[in-house]
N, C-alpha and C. Protein backbone atom coordinates (compact mmCIF):
# COMPACT_ATOMS: atom_id res chain seq x y z
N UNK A 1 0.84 -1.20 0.00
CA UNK A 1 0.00 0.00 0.00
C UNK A 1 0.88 1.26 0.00
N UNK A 2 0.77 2.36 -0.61
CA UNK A 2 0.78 3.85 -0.85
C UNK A 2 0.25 4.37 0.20
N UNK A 3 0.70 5.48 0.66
CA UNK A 3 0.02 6.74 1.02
C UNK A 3 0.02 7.73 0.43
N UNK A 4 -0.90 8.58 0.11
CA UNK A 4 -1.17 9.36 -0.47
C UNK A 4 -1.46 10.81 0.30
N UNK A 5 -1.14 11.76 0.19
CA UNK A 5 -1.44 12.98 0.99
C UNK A 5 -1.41 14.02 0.13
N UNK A 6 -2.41 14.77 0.49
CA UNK A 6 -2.38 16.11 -0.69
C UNK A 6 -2.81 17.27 0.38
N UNK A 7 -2.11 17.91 0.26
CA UNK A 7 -2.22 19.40 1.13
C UNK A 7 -2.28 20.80 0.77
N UNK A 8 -2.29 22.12 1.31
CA UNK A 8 -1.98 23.07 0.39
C UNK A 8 -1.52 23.88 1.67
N UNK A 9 -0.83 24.91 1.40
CA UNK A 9 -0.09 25.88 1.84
C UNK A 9 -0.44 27.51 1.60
N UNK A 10 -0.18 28.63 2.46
CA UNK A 10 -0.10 30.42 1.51
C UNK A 10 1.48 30.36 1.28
N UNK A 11 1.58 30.48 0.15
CA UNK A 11 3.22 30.73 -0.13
C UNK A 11 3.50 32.63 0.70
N UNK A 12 5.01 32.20 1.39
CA UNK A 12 5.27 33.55 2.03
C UNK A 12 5.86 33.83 1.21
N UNK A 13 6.74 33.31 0.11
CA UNK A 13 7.94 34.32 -0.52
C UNK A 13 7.50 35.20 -1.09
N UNK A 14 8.10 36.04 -1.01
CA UNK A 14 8.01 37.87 -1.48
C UNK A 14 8.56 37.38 -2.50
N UNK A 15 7.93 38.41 -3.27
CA UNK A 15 9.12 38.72 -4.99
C UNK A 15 8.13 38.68 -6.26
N UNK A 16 8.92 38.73 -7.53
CA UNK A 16 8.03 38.95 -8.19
C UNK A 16 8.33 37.13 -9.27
N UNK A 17 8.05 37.01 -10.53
CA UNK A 17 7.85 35.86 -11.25
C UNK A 17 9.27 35.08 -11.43
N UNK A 18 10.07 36.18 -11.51
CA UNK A 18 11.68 35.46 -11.72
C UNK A 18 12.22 34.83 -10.02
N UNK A 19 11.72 35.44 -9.32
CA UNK A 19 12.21 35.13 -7.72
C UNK A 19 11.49 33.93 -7.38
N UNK A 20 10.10 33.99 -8.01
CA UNK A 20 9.07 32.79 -7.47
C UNK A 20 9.83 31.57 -8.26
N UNK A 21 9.81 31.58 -9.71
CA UNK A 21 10.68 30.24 -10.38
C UNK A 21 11.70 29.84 -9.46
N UNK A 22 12.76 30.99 -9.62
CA UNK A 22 14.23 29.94 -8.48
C UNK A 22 13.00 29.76 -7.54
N UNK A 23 12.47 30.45 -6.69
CA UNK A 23 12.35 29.56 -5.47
C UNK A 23 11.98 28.27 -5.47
N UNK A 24 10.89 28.21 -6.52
CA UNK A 24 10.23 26.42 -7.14
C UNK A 24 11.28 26.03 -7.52
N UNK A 25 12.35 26.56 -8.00
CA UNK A 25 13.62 25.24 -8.64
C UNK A 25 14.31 25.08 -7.40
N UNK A 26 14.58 25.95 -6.49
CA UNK A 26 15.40 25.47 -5.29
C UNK A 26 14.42 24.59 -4.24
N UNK A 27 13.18 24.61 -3.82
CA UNK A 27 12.21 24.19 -3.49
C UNK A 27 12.36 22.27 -3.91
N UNK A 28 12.39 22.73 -5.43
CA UNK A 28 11.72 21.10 -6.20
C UNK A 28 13.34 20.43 -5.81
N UNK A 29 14.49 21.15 -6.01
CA UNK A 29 15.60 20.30 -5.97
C UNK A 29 16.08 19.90 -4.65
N UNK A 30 15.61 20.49 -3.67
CA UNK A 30 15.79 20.04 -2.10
C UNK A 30 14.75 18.87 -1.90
N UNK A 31 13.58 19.12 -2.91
CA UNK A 31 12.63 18.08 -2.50
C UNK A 31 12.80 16.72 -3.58
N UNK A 32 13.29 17.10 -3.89
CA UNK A 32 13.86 15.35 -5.17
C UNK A 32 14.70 15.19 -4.37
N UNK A 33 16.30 15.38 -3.42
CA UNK A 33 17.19 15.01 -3.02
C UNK A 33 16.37 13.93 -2.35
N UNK A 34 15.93 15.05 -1.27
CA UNK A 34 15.31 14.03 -0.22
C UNK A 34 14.43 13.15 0.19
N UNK A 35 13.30 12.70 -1.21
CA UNK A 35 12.49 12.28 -1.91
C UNK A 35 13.09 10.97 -2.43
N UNK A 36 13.82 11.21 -3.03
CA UNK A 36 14.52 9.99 -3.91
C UNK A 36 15.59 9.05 -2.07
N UNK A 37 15.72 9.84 -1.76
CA UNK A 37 16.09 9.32 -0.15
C UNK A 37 15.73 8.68 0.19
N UNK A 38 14.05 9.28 1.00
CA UNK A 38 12.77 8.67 1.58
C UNK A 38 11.96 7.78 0.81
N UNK A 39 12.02 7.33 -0.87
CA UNK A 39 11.00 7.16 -1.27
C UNK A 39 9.81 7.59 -1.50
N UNK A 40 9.92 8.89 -1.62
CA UNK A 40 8.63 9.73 -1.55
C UNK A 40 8.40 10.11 -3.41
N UNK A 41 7.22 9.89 -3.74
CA UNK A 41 6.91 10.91 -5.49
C UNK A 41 5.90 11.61 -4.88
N UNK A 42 6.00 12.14 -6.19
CA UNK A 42 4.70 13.14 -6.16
C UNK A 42 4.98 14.21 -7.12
N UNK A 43 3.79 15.53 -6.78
CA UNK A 43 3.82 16.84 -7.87
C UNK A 43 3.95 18.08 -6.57
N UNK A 44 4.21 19.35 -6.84
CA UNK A 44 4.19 20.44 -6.23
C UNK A 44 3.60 21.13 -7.23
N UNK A 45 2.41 21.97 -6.86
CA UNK A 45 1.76 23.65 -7.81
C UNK A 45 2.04 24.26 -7.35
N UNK A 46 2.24 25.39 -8.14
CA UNK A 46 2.35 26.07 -7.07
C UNK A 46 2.37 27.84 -7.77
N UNK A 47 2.11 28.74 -7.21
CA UNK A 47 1.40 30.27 -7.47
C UNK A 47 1.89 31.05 -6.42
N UNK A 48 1.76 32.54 -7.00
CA UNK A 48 2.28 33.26 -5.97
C UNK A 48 1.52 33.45 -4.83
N UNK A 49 0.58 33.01 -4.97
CA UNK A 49 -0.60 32.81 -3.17
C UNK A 49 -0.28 31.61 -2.68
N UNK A 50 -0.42 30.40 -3.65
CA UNK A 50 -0.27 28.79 -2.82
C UNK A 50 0.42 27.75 -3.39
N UNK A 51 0.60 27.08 -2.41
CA UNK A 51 1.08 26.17 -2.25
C UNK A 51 0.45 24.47 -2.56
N UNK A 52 0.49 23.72 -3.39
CA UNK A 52 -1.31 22.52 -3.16
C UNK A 52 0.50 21.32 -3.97
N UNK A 53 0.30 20.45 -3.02
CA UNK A 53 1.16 19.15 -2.90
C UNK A 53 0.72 17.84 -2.90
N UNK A 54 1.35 16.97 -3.73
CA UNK A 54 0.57 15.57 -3.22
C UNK A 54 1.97 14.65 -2.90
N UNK A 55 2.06 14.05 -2.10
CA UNK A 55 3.08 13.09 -1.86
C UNK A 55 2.74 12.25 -1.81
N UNK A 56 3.53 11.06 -2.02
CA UNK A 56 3.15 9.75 -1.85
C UNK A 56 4.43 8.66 -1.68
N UNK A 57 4.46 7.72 -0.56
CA UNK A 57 5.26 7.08 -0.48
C UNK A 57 4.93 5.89 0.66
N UNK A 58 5.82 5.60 1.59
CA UNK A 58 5.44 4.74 2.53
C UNK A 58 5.04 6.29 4.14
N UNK A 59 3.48 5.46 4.68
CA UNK A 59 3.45 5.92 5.37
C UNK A 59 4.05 6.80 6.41
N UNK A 60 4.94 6.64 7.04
CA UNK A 60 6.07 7.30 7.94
C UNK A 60 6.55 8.12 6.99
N UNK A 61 7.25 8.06 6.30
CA UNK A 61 8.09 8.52 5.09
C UNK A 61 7.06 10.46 5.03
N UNK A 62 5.98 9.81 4.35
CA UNK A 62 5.20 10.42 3.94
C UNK A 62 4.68 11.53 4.60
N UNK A 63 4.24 11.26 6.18
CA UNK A 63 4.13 11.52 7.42
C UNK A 63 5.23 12.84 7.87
N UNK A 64 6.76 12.16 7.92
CA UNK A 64 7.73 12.80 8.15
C UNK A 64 8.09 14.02 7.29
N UNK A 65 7.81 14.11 5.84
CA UNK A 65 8.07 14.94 5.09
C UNK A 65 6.77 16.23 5.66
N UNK A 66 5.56 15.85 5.44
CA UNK A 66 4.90 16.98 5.54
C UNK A 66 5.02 17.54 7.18
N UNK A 67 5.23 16.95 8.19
CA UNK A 67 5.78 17.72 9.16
C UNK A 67 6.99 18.19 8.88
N UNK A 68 8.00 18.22 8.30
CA UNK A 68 8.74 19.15 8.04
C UNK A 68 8.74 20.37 6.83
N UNK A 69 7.61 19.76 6.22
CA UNK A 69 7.02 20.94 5.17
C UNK A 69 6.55 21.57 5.90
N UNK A 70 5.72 21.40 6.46
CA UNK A 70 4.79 22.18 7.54
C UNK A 70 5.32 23.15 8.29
N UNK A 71 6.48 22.89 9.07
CA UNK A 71 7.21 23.97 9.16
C UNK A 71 8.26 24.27 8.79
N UNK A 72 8.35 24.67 7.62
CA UNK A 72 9.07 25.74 6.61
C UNK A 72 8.59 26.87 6.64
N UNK A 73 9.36 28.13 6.95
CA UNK A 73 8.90 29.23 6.64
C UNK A 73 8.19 29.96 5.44
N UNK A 74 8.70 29.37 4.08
CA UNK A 74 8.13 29.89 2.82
C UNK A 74 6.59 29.57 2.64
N UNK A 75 5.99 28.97 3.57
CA UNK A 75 4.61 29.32 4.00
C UNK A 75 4.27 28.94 4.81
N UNK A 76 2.88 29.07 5.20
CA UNK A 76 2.37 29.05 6.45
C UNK A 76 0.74 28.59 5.80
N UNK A 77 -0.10 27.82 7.23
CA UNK A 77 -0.90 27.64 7.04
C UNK A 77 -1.41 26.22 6.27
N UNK A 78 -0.33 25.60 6.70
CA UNK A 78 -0.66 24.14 5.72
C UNK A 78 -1.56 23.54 6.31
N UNK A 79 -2.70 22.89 5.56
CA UNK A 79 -3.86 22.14 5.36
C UNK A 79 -3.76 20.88 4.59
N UNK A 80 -4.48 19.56 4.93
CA UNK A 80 -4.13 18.78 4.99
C UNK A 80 -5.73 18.73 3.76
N UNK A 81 -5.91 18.13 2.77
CA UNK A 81 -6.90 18.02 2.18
C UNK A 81 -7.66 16.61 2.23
N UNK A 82 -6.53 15.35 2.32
CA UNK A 82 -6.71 14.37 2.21
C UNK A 82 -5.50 13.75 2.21
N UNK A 83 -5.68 12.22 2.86
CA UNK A 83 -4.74 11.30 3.17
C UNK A 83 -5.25 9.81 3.19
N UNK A 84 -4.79 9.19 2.70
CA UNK A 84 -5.42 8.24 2.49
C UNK A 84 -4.34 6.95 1.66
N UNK A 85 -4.90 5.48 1.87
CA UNK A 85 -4.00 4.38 1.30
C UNK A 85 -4.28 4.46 -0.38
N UNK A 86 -3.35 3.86 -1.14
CA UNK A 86 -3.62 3.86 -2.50
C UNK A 86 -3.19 2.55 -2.90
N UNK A 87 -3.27 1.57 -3.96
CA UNK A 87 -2.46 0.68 -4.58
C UNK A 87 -1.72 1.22 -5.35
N UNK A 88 -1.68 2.10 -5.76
CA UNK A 88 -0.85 2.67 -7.08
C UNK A 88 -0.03 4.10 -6.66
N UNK A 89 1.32 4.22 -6.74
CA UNK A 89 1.27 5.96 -6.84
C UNK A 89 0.49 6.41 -8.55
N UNK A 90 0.59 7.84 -8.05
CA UNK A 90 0.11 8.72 -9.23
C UNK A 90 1.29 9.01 -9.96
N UNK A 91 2.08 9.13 -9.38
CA UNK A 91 3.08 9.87 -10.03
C UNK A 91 5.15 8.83 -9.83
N UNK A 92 4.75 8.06 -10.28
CA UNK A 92 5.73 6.78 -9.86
C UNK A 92 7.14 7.38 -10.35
N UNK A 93 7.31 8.16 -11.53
CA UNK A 93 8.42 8.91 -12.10
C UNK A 93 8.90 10.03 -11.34
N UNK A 94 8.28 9.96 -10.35
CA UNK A 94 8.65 11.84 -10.47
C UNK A 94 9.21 12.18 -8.52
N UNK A 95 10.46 12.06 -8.75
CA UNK A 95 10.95 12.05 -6.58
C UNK A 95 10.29 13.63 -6.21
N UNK A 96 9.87 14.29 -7.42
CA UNK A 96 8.85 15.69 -7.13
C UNK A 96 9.03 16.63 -8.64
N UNK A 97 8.04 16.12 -9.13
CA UNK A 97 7.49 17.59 -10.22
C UNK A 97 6.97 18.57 -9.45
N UNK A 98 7.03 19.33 -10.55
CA UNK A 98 6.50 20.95 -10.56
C UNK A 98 5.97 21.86 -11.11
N UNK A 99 4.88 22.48 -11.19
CA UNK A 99 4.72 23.50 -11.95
C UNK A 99 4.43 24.75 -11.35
N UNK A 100 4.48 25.85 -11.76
CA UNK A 100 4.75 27.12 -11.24
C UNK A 100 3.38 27.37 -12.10
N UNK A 101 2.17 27.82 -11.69
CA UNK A 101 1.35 28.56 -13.01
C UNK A 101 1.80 29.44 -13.67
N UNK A 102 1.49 29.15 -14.88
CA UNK A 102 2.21 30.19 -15.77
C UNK A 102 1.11 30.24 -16.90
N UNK A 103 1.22 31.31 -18.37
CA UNK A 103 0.46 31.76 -18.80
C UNK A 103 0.50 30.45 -20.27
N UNK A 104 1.78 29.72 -20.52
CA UNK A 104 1.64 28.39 -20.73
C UNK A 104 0.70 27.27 -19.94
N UNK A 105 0.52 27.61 -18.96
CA UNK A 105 -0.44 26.04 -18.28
C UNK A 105 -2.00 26.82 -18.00
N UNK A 106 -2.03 27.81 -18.05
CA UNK A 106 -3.57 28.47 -17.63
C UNK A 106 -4.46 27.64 -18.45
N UNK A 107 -4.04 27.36 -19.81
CA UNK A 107 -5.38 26.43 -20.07
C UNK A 107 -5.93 25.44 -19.69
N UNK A 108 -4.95 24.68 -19.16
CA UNK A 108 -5.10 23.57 -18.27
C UNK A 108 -6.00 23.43 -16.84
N UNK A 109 -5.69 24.73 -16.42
CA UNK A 109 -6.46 25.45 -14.74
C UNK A 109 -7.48 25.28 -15.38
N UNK A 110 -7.72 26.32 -16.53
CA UNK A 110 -9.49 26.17 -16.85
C UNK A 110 -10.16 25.48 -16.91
N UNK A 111 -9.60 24.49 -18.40
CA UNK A 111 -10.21 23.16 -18.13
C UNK A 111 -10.59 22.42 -16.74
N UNK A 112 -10.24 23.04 -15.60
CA UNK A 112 -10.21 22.36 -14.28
C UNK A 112 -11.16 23.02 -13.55
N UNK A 113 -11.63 24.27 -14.07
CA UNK A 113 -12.98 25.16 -13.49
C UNK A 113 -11.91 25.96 -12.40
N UNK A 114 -10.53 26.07 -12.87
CA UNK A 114 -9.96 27.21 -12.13
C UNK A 114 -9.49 28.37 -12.58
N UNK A 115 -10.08 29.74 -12.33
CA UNK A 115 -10.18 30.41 -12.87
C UNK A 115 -8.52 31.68 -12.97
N UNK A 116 -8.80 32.69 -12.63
CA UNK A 116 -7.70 33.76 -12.62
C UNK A 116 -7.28 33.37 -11.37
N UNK A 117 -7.89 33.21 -10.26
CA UNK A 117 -6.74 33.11 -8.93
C UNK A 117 -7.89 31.24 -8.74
N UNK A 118 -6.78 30.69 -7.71
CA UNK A 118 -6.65 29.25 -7.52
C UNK A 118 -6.92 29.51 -5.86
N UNK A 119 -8.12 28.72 -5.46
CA UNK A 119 -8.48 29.20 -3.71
C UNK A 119 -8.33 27.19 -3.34
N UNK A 120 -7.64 26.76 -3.25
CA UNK A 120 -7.45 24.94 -2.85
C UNK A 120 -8.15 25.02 -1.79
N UNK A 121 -8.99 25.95 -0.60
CA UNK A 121 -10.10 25.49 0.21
C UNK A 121 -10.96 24.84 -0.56
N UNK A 122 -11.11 25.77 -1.90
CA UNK A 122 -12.54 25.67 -2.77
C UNK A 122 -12.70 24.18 -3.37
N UNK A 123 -11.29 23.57 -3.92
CA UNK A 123 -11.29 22.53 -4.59
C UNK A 123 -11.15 21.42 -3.95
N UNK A 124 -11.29 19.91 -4.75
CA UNK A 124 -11.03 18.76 -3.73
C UNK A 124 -10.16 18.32 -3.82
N UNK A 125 -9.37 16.71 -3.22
CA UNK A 125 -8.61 16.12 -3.72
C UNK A 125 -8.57 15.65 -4.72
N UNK A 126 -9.10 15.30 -5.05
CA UNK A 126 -9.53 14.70 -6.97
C UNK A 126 -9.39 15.32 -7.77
N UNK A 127 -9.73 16.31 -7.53
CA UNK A 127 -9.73 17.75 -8.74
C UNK A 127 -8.22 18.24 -8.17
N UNK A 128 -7.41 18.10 -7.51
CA UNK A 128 -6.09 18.18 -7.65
C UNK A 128 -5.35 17.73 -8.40
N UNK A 129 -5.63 16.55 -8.04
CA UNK A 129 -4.85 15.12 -8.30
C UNK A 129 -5.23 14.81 -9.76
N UNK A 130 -6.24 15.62 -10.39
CA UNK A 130 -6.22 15.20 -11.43
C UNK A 130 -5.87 16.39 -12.31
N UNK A 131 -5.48 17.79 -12.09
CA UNK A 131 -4.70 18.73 -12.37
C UNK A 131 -3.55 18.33 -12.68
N UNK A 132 -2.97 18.22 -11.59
CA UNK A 132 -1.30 17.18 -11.34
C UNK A 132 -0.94 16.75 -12.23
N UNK A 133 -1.49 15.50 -12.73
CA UNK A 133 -1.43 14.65 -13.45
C UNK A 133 -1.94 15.13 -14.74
N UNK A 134 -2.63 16.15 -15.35
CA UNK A 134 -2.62 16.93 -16.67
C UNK A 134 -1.50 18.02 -16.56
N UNK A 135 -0.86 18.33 -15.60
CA UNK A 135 0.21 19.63 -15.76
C UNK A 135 1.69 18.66 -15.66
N UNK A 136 1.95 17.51 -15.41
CA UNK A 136 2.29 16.62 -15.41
C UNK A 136 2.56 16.31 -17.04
N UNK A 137 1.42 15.84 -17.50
CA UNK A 137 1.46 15.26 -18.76
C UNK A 137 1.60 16.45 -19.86
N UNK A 138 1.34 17.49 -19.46
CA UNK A 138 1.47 19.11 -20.46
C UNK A 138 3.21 19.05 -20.12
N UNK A 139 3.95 18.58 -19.15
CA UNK A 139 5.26 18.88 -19.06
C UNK A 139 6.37 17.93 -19.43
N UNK A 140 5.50 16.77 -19.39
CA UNK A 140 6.46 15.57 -20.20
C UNK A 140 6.05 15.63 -21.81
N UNK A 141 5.29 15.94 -22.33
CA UNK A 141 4.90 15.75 -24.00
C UNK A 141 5.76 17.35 -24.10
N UNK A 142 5.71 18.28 -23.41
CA UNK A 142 6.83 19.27 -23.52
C UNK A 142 8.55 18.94 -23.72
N UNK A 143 8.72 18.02 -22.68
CA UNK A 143 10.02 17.96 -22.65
C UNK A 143 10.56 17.04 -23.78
N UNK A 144 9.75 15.97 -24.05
CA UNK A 144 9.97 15.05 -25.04
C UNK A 144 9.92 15.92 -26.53
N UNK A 145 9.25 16.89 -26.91
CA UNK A 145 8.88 17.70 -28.32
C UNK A 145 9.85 18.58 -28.11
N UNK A 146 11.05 19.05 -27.00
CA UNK A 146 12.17 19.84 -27.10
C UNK A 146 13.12 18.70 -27.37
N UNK A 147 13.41 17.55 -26.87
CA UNK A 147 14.20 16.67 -27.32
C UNK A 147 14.29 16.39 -29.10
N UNK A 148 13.19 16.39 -29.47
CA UNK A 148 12.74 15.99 -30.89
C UNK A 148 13.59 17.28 -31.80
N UNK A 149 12.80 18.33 -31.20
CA UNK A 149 13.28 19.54 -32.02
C UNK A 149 15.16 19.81 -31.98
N UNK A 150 15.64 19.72 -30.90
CA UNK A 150 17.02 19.24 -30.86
C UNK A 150 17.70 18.75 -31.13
């Protein structure tokens, strides 16, 4: 069995779109180190208001990471949306993807009934998790069509 946990966060970092990227690249690369460590996958979204995460790995594992997400300063206010056993991860490739919204993935939000700003009280786990996994798949058919063109 999997655990599965999906949470969301208020991102604190100040700054403007170039400050928010590094922070998601320094963010995602502290969280693959220690991911690929623990056994943990999953996706990170993430916007200049929030934060919305799904991890997945072995219980404890899983457990241990979001208490130490939890308290990280670069936000506050973490909420727990859902937790729960799985047979499958979602995201078996990935020690932590990422996406930053950007004006490339907005179509994707929509399709998701999310509009100009993203409120994760409003939405569920499912409708995360199945974001994820389309911003996910918008970023691998990306990376593979820059390989091609190369």
């Amino acid at each position: 069995m999997i655990h599965q946990l999906v949470y969301f966060s208020r991102n604190t970092v100040p700054g403007d779109d170039r400050v928010m990227l590094t922070n998601l690249r320094e963010i995602l690369s502290v969280a693959q180190r220690n991911n690929v460590r623990d056994g943990i996958t999953g996706f990170l979204i993430f916007d200049k208001t929030w934060f919305v995460q799904i991890l997945e790995g072995e219980r404890i594992k899983v457990t241990e990471t979001y208490t130490r997400i939890a308290r990280d300063t670069r936000h506050s206010g973490a909420s727990i949306m859902n937790a729960r056993d799985v047979t499958d991860r979602s995201f078996p490739d990935w020690s932590m993807g990422g996406a930053m919204r950007s004006v490339e993935v907005q179509e994707i939000y929509l399709q998701h009934g999310i509009g100009s700003s993203m409120d994760p009280s409003k939405l569920n786990s499912t409708k995360v998790l199945q974001l994820a996994l389309d911003l996910q798949a918008f970023d691998t058919a990306k990376r593979h069509g820059q390989r091609r063109a190369g």
